[in-house]
C-alpha atoms as a PDB file:
ATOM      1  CA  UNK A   1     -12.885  17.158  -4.114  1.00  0.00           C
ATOM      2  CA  UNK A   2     -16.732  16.009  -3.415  1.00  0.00           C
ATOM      3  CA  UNK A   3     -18.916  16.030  -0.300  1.00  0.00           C
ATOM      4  CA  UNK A   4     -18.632  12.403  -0.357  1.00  0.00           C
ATOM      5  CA  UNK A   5     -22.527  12.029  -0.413  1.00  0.00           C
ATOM      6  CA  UNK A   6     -23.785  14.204   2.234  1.00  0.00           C
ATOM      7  CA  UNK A   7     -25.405  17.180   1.299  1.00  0.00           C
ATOM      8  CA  UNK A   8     -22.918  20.271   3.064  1.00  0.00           C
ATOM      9  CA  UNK A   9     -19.703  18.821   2.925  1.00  0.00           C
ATOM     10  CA  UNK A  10     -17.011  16.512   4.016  1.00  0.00           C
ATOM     11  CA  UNK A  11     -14.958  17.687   6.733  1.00  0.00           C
ATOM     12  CA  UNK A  12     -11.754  16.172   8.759  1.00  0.00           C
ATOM     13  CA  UNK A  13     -11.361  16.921  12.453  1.00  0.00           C
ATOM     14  CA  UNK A  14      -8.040  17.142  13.769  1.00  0.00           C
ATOM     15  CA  UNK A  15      -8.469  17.274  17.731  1.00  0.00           C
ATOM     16  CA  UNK A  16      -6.594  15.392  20.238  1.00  0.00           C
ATOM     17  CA  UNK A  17      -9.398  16.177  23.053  1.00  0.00           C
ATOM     18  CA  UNK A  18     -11.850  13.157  23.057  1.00  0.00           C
ATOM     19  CA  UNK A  19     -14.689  15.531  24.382  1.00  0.00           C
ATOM     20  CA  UNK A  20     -14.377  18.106  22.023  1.00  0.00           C
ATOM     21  CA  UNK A  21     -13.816  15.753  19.100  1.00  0.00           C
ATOM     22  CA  UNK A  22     -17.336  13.957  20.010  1.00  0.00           C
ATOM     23  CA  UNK A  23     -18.899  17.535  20.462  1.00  0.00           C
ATOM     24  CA  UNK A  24     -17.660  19.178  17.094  1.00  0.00           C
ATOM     25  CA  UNK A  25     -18.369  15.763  15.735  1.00  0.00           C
ATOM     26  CA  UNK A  26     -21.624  16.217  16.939  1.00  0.00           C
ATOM     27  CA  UNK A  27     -22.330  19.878  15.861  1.00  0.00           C
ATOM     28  CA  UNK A  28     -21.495  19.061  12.316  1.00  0.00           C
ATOM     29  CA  UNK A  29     -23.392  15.769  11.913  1.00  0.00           C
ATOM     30  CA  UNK A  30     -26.585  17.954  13.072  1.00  0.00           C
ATOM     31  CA  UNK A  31     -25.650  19.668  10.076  1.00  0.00           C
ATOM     32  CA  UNK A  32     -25.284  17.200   7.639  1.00  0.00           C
ATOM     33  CA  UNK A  33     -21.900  17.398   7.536  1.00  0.00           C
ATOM     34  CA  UNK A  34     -19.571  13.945   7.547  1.00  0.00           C
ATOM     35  CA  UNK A  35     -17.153  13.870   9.265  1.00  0.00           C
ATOM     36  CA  UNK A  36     -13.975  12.037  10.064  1.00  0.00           C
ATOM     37  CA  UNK A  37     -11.693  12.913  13.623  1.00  0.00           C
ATOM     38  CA  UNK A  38      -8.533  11.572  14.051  1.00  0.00           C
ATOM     39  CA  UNK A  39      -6.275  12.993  17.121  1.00  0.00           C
ATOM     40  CA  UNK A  40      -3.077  13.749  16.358  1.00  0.00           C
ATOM     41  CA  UNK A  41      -1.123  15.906  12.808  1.00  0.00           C
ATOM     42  CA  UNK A  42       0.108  12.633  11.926  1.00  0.00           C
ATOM     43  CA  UNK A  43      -3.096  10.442  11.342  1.00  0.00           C
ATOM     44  CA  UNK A  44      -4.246  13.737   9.080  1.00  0.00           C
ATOM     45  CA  UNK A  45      -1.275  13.526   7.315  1.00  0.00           C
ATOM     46  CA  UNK A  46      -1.750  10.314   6.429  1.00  0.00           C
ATOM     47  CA  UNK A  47      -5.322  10.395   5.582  1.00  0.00           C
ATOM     48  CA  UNK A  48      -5.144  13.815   3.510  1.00  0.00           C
ATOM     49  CA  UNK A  49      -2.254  11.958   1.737  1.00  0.00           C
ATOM     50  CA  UNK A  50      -4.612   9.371   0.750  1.00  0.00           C
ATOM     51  CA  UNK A  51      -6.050   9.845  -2.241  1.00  0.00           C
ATOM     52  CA  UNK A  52      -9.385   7.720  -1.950  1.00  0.00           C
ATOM     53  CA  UNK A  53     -10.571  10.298   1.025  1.00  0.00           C
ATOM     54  CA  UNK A  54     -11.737  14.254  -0.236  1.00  0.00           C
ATOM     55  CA  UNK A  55     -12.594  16.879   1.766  1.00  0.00           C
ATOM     56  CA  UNK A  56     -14.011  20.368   1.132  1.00  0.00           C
ATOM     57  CA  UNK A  57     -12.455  21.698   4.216  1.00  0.00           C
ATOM     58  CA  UNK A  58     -10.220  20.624   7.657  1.00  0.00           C
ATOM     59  CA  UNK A  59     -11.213  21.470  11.536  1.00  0.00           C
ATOM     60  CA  UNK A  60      -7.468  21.840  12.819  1.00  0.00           C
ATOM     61  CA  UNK A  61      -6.822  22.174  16.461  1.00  0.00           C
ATOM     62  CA  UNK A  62      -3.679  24.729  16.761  1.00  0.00           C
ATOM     63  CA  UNK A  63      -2.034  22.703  19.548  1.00  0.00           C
ATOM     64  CA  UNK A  64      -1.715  19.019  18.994  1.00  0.00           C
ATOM     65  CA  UNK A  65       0.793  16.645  20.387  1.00  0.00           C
ATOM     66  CA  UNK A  66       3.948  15.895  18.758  1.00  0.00           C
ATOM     67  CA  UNK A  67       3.434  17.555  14.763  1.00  0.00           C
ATOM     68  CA  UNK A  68       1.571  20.623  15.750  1.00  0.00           C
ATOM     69  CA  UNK A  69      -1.454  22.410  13.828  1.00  0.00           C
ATOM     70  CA  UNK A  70       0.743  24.513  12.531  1.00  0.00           C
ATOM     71  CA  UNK A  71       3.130  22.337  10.990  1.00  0.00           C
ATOM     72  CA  UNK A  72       0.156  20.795   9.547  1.00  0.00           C
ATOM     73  CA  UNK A  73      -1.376  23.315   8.084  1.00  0.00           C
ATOM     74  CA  UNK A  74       2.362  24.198   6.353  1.00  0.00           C
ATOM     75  CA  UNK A  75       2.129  20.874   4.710  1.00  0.00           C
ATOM     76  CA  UNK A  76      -0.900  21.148   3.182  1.00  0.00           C
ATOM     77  CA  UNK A  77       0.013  24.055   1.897  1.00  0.00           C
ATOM     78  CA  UNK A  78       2.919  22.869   0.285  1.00  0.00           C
ATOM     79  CA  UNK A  79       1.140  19.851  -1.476  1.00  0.00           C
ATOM     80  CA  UNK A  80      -0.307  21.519  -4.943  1.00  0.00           C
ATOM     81  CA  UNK A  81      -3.474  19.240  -4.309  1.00  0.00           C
ATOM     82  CA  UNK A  82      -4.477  20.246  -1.097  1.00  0.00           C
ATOM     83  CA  UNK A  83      -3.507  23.828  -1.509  1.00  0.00           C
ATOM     84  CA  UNK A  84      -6.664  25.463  -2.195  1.00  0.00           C
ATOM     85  CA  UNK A  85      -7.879  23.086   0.660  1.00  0.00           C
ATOM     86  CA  UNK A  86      -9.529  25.611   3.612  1.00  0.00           C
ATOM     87  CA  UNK A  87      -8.415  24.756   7.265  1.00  0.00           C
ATOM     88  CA  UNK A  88     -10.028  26.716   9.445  1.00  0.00           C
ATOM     89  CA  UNK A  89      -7.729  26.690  12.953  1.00  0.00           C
ATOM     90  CA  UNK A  90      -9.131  26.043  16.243  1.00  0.00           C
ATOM     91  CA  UNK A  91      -7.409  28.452  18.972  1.00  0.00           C
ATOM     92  CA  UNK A  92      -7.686  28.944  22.582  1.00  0.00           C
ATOM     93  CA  UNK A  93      -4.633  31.423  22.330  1.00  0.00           C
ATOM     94  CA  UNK A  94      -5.858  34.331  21.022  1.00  0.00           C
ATOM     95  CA  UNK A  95      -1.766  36.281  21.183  1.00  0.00           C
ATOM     96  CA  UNK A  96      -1.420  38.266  17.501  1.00  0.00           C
ATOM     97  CA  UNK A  97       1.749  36.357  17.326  1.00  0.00           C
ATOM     98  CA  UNK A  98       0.137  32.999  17.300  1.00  0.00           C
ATOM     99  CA  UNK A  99      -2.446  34.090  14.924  1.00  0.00           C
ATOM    100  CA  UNK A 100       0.152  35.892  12.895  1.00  0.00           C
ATOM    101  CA  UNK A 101       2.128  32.401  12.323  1.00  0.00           C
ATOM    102  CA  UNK A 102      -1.463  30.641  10.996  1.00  0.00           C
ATOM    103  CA  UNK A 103      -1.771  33.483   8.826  1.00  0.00           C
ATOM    104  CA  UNK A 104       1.179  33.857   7.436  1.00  0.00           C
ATOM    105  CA  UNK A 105       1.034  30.382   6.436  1.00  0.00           C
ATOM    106  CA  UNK A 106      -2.134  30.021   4.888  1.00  0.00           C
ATOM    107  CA  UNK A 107      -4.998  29.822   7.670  1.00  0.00           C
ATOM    108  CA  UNK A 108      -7.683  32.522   6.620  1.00  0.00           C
ATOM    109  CA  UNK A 109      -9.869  30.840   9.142  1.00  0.00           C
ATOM    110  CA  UNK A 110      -9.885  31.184  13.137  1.00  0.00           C
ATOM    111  CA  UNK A 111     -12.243  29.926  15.914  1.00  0.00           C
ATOM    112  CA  UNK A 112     -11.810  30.347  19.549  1.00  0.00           C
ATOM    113  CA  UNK A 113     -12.553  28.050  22.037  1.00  0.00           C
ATOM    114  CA  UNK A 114     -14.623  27.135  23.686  1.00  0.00           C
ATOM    115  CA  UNK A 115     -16.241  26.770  20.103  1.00  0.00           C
ATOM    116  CA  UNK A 116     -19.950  28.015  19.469  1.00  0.00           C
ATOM    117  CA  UNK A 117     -21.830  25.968  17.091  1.00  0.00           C
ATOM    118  CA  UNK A 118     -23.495  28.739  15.649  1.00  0.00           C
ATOM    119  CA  UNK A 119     -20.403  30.367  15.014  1.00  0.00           C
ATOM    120  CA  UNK A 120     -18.453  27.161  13.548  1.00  0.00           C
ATOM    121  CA  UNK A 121     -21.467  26.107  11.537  1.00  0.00           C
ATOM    122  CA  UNK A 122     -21.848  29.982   9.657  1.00  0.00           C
ATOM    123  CA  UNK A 123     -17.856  29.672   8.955  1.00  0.00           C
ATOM    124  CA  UNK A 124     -18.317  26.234   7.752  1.00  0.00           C
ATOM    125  CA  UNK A 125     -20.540  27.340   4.924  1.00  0.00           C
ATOM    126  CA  UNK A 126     -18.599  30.215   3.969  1.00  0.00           C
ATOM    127  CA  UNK A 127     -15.392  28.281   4.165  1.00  0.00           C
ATOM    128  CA  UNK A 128     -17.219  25.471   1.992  1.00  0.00           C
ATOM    129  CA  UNK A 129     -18.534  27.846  -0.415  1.00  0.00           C
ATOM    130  CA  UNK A 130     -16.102  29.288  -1.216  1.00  0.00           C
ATOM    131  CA  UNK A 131     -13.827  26.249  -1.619  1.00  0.00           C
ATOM    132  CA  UNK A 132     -16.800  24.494  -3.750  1.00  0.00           C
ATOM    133  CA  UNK A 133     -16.937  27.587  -6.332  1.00  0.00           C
ATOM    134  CA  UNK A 134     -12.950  27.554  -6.495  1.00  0.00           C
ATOM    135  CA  UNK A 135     -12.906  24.272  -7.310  1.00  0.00           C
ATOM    136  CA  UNK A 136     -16.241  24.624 -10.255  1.00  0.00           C
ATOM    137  CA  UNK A 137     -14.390  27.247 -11.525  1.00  0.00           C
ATOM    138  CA  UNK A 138     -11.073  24.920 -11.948  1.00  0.00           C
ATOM    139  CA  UNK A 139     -13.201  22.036 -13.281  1.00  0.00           C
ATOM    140  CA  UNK A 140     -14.645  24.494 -15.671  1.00  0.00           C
ATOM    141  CA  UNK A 141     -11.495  26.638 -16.967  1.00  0.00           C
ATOM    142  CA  UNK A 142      -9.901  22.995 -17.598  1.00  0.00           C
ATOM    143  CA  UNK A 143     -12.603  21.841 -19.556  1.00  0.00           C
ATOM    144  CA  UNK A 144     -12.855  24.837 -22.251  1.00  0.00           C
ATOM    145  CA  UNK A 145     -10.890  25.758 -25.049  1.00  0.00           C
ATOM    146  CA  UNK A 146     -11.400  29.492 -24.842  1.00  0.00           C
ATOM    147  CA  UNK A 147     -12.300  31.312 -28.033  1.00  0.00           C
ATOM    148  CA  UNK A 148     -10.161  34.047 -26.482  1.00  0.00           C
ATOM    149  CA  UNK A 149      -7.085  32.134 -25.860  1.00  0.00           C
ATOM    150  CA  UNK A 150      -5.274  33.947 -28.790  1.00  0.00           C
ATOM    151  CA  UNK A 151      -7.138  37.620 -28.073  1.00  0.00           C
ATOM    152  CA  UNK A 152      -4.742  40.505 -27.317  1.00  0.00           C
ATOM    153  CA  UNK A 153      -7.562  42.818 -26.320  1.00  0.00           C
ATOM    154  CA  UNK A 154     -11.212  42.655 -24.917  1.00  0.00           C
ATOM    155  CA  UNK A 155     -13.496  44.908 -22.945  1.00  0.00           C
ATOM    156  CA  UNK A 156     -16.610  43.188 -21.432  1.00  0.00           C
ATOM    157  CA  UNK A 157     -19.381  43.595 -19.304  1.00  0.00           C
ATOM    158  CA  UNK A 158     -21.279  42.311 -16.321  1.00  0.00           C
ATOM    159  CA  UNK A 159     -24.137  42.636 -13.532  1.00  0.00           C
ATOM    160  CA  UNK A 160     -24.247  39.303 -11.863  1.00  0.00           C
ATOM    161  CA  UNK A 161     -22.646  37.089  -9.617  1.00  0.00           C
ATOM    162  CA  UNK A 162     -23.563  33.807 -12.647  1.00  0.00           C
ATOM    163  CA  UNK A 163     -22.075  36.683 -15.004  1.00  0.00           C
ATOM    164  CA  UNK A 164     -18.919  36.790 -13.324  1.00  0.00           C
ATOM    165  CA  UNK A 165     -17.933  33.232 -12.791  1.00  0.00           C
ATOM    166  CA  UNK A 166     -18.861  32.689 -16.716  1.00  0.00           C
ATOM    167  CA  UNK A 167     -16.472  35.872 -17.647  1.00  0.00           C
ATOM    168  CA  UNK A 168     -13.719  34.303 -15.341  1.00  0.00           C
ATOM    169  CA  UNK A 169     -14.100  30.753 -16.832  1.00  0.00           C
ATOM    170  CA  UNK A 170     -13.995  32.387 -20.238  1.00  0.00           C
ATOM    171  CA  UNK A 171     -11.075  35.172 -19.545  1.00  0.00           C
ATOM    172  CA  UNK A 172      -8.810  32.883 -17.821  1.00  0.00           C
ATOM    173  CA  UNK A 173      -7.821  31.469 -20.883  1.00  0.00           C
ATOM    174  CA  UNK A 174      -6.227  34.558 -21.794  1.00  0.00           C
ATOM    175  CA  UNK A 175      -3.472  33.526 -19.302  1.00  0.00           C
ATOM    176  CA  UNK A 176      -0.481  31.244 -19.285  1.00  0.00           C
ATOM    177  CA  UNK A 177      -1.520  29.504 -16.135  1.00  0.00           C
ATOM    178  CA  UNK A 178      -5.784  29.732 -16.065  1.00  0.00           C
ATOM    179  CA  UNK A 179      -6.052  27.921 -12.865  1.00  0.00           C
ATOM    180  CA  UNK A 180      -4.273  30.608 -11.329  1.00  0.00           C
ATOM    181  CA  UNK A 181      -6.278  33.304 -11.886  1.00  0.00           C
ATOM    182  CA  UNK A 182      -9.627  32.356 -12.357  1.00  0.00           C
ATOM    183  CA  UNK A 183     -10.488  32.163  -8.772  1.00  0.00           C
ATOM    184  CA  UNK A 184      -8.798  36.229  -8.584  1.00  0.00           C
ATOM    185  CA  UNK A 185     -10.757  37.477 -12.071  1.00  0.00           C
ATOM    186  CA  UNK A 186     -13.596  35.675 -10.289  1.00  0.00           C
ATOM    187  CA  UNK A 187     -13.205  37.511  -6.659  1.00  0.00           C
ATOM    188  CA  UNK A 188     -12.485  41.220  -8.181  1.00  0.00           C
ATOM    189  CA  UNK A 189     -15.519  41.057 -10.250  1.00  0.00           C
ATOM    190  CA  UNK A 190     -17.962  39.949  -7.952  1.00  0.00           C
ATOM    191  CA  UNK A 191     -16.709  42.528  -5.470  1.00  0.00           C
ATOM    192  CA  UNK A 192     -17.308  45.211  -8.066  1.00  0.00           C
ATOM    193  CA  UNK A 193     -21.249  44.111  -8.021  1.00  0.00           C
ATOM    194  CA  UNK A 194     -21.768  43.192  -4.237  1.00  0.00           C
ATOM    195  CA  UNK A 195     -19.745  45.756  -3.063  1.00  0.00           C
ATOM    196  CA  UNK A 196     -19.510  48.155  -5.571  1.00  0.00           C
ATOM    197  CA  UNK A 197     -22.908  48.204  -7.929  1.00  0.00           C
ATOM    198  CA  UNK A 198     -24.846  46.959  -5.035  1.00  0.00           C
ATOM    199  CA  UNK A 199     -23.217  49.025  -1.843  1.00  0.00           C
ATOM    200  CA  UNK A 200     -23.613  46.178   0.138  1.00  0.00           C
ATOM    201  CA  UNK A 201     -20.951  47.323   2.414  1.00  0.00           C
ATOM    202  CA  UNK A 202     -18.659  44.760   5.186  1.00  0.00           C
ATOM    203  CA  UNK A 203     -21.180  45.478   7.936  1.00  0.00           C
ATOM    204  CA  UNK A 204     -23.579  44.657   6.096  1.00  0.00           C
ATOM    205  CA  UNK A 205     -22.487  41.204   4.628  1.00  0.00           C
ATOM    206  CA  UNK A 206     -21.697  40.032   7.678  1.00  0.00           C
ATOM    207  CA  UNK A 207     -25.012  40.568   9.093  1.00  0.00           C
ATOM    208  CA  UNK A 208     -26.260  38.984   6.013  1.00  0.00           C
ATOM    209  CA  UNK A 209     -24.352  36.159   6.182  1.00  0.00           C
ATOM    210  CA  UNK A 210     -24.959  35.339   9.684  1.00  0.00           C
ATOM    211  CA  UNK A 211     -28.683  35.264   8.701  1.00  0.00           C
ATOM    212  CA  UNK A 212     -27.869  32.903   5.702  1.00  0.00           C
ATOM    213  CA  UNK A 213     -29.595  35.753   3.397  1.00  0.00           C
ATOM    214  CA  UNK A 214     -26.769  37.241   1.378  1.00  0.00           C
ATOM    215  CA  UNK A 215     -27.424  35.831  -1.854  1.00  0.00           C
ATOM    216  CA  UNK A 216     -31.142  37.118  -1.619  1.00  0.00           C
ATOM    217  CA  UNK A 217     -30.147  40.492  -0.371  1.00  0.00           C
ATOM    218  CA  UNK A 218     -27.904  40.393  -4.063  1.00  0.00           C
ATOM    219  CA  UNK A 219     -31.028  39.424  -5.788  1.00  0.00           C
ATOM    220  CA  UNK A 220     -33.149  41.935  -4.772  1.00  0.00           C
ATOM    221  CA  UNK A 221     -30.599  44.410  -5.105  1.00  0.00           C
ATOM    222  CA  UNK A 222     -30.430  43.407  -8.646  1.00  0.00           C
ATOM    223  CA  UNK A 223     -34.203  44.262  -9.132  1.00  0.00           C
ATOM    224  CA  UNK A 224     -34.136  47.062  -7.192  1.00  0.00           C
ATOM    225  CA  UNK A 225     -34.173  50.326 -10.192  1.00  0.00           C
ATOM    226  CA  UNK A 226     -31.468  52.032  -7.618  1.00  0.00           C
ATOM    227  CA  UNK A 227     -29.000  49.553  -8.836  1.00  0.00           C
ATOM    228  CA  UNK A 228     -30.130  47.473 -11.931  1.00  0.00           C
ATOM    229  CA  UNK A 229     -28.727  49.897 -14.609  1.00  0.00           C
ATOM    230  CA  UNK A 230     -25.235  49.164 -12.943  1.00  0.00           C
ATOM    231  CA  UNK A 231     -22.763  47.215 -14.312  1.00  0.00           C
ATOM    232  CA  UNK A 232     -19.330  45.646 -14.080  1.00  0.00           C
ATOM    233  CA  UNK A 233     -16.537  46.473 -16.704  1.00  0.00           C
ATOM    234  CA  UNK A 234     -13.394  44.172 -17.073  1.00  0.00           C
ATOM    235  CA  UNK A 235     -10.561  45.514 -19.821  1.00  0.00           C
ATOM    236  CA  UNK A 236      -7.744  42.858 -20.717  1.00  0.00           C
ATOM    237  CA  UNK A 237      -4.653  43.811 -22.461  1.00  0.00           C
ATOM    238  CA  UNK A 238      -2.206  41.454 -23.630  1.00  0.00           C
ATOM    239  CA  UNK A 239       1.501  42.738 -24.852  1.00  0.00           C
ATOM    240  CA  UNK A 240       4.633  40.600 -25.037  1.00  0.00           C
ATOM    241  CA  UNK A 241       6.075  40.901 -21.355  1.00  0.00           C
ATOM    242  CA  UNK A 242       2.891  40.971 -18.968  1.00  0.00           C
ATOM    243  CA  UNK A 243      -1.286  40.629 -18.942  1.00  0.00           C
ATOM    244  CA  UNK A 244      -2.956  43.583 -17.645  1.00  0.00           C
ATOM    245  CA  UNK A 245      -6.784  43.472 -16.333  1.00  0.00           C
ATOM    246  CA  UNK A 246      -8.789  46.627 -15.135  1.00  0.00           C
ATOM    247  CA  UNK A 247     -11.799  45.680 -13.623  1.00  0.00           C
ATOM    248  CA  UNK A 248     -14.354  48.902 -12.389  1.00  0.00           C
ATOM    249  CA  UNK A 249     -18.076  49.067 -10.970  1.00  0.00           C
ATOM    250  CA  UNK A 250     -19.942  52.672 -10.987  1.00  0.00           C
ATOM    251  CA  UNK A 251     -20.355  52.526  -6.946  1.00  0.00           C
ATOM    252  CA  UNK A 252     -19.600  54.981  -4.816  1.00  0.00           C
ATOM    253  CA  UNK A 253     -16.248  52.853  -4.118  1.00  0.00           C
ATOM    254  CA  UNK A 254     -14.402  52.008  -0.770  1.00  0.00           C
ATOM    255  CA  UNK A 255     -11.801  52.028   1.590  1.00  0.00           C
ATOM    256  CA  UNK A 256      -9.672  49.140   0.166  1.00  0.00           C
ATOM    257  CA  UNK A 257      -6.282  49.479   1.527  1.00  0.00           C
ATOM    258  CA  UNK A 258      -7.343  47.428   5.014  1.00  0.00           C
ATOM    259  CA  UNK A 259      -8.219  44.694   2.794  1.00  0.00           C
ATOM    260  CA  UNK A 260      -4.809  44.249   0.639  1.00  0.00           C
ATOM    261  CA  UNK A 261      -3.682  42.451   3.829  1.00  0.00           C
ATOM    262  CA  UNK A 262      -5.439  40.108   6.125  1.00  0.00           C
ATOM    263  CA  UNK A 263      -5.605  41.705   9.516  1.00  0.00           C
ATOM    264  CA  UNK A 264      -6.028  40.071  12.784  1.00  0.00           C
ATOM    265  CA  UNK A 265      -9.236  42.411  13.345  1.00  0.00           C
ATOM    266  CA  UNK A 266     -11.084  40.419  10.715  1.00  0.00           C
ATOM    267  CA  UNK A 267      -9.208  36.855  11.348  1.00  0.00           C
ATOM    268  CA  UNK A 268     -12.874  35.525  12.991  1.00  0.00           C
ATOM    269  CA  UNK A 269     -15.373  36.846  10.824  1.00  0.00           C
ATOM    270  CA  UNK A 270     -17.373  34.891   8.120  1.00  0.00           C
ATOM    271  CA  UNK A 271     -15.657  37.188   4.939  1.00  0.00           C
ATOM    272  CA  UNK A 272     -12.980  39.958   3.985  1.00  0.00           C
ATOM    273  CA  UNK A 273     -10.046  37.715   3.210  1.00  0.00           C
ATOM    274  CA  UNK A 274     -10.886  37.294  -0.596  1.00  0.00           C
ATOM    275  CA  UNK A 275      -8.922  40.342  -2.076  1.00  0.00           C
ATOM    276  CA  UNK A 276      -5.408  39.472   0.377  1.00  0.00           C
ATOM    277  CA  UNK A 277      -5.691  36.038  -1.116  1.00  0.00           C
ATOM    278  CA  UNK A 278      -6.416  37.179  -4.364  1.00  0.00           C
ATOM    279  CA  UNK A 279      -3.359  39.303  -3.947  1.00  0.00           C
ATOM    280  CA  UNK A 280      -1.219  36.819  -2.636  1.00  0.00           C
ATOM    281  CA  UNK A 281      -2.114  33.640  -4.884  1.00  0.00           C
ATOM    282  CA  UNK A 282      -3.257  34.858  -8.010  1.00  0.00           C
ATOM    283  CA  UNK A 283      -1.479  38.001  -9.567  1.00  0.00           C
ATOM    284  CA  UNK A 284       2.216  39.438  -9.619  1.00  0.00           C
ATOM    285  CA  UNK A 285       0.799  43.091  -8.758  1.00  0.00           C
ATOM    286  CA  UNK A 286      -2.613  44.345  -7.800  1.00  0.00           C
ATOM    287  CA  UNK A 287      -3.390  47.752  -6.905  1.00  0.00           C
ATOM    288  CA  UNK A 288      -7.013  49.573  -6.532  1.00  0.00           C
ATOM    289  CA  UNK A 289      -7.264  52.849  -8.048  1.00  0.00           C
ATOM    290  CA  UNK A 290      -8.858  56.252  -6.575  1.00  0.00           C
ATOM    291  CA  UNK A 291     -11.667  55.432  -4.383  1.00  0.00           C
ATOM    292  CA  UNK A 292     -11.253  51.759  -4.647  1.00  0.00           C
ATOM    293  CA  UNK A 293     -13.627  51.625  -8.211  1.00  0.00           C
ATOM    294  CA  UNK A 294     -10.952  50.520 -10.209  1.00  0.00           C
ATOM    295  CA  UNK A 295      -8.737  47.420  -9.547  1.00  0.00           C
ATOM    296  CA  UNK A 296      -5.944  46.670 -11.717  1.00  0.00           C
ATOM    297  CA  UNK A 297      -4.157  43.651 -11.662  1.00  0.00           C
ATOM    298  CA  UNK A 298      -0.726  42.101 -13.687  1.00  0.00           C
ATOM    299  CA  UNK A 299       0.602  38.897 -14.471  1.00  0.00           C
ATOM    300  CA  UNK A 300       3.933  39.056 -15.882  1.00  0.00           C
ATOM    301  CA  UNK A 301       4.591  36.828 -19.166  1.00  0.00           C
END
């Protein structure tokens, strides 16, 4: 999916109020975002179903007459190419049970309303981001013919963020089904440099994201002697029955077991639903190790 020629995205708005339409409509165009509202589940449906429209991500309104957000958002889910697609809800209700149901199937994206521009603009580019990389990484892992596809073990080594998406293009093709655990390989290794090598801890990203300087916190990090003899280690090993990768950073490690599930604490902010997901979508068993240094995850064969 493409940006359709503007610079930050493509985005469809699904809102049934006129006034908020125009005003989101608004927000994003200031942006350089396009955009295209329509006010009820059905005319999404129909658009997202067409296959001459692509979006990197959908503004979905949790209460809409007749097919509601929700039963939206379970259709897209269901379709294999809109899957990976990121809808971040709009929600005036802010009950844990209605947040629970998005959730649970597949929104890892909230806003409240009355929505802040400032706020829907910084989610917009993480929600983007992230969907754009996915999606590189896809085109990428379909486009090689990995030297390793036949390998049975390999141990290898990284320190950057480039580093990691090249390993995960590359290691993927150790697996049955690459597309489904690139974007995973991908995650668990640049956690190990952000958050492990580099100690940039959740606080800390999110303060860095709102200011639109996380990637040159990372760099400087990366030059900083504290932290450049650091690396990333990734083991595969490859039997008959399952794929086993062990990924570890020489941080000082974390509390990981909040972040195995996404919790309705973090539901608004920018980041910290990348290991759930990767849990959820990408391996059969994932489990972090000691002080959260070592991740280990398993695909069976």
């Amino acid at each position: 999916m493409n940006s359709m020629g503007f610079n930050n995205g493509s985005i469809l708005i699904v809102e049934d109020d006129p006034l908020m339409s125009d005003l989101l409509t608004l927000y994003l165009r200031q942006e350089d975002y396009k955009c295209i509202s329509v006010s009820s589940s059905e005319d999404a449906w129909l658009i997202l179903s067409d296959k001459q429209y692509t979006f990197d991500c959908v503004l979905l309104d949790i209460n809409l007459p007749g097919m509601s957000g929700i039963e939206l958002l379970k259709k897209i889910k269901a379709d294999s190419r809109l899957y990976n697609l990121p809808v971040i809800m709009e929600t005036a209700d802010n009950s844990n049970e209605s947040i629970l149901e998005g959730m649970n199937n597949g929104a890892y994206y909230y806003l409240t309303k009355p929505v802040v521009q400032e706020k829907l603009i910084a989610l917009l580019k993480v929600a983007v981001g992230d969907f754009r990389r996915n999606a590189y990484l896809q085109k990428e892992v379909k486009s090689i013919s990995s030297i390793f596809k036949n390998c049975q073990e390999g141990r290898f080594y990284f320190k950057t963020l480039l580093d990691c998406q090249r390993l995960a293009v590359a290691l993927a093709n150790m697996f049955p089904d690459p597309e489904r655990v690139i974007s995973g390989l991908s995650e668990l290794m640049m956690n190990a440099v952000e958050h492990g090598n580099l100690e940039i801890g959740y606080e800390t990203k999110s303060s860095l994201l709102a200011k639109d300087y996380w990637i040159d916190e990372i760099d400087e990090r990366l030059d900083d002697k504290q932290y450049a003899c650091r690396q990333g280690e990734i083991l595969l090993l490859k039997s008959d029955n399952k794929i086993v990768v062990t990924i570890s950073d020489q941080g000082k490690g974390f509390d990981w077991q909040p972040y195995l599930q996404l919790s309705i604490e973090r539901i608004f902010d920018q980041h910290g639903r990348g290991i759930a997901a990767t849990k959820e979508r990408c391996f059969d068993e994932l489990e972090y190790q000691g002080n959260g240094s070592t991740v280990v995850g398993t695909v069976f064969l």
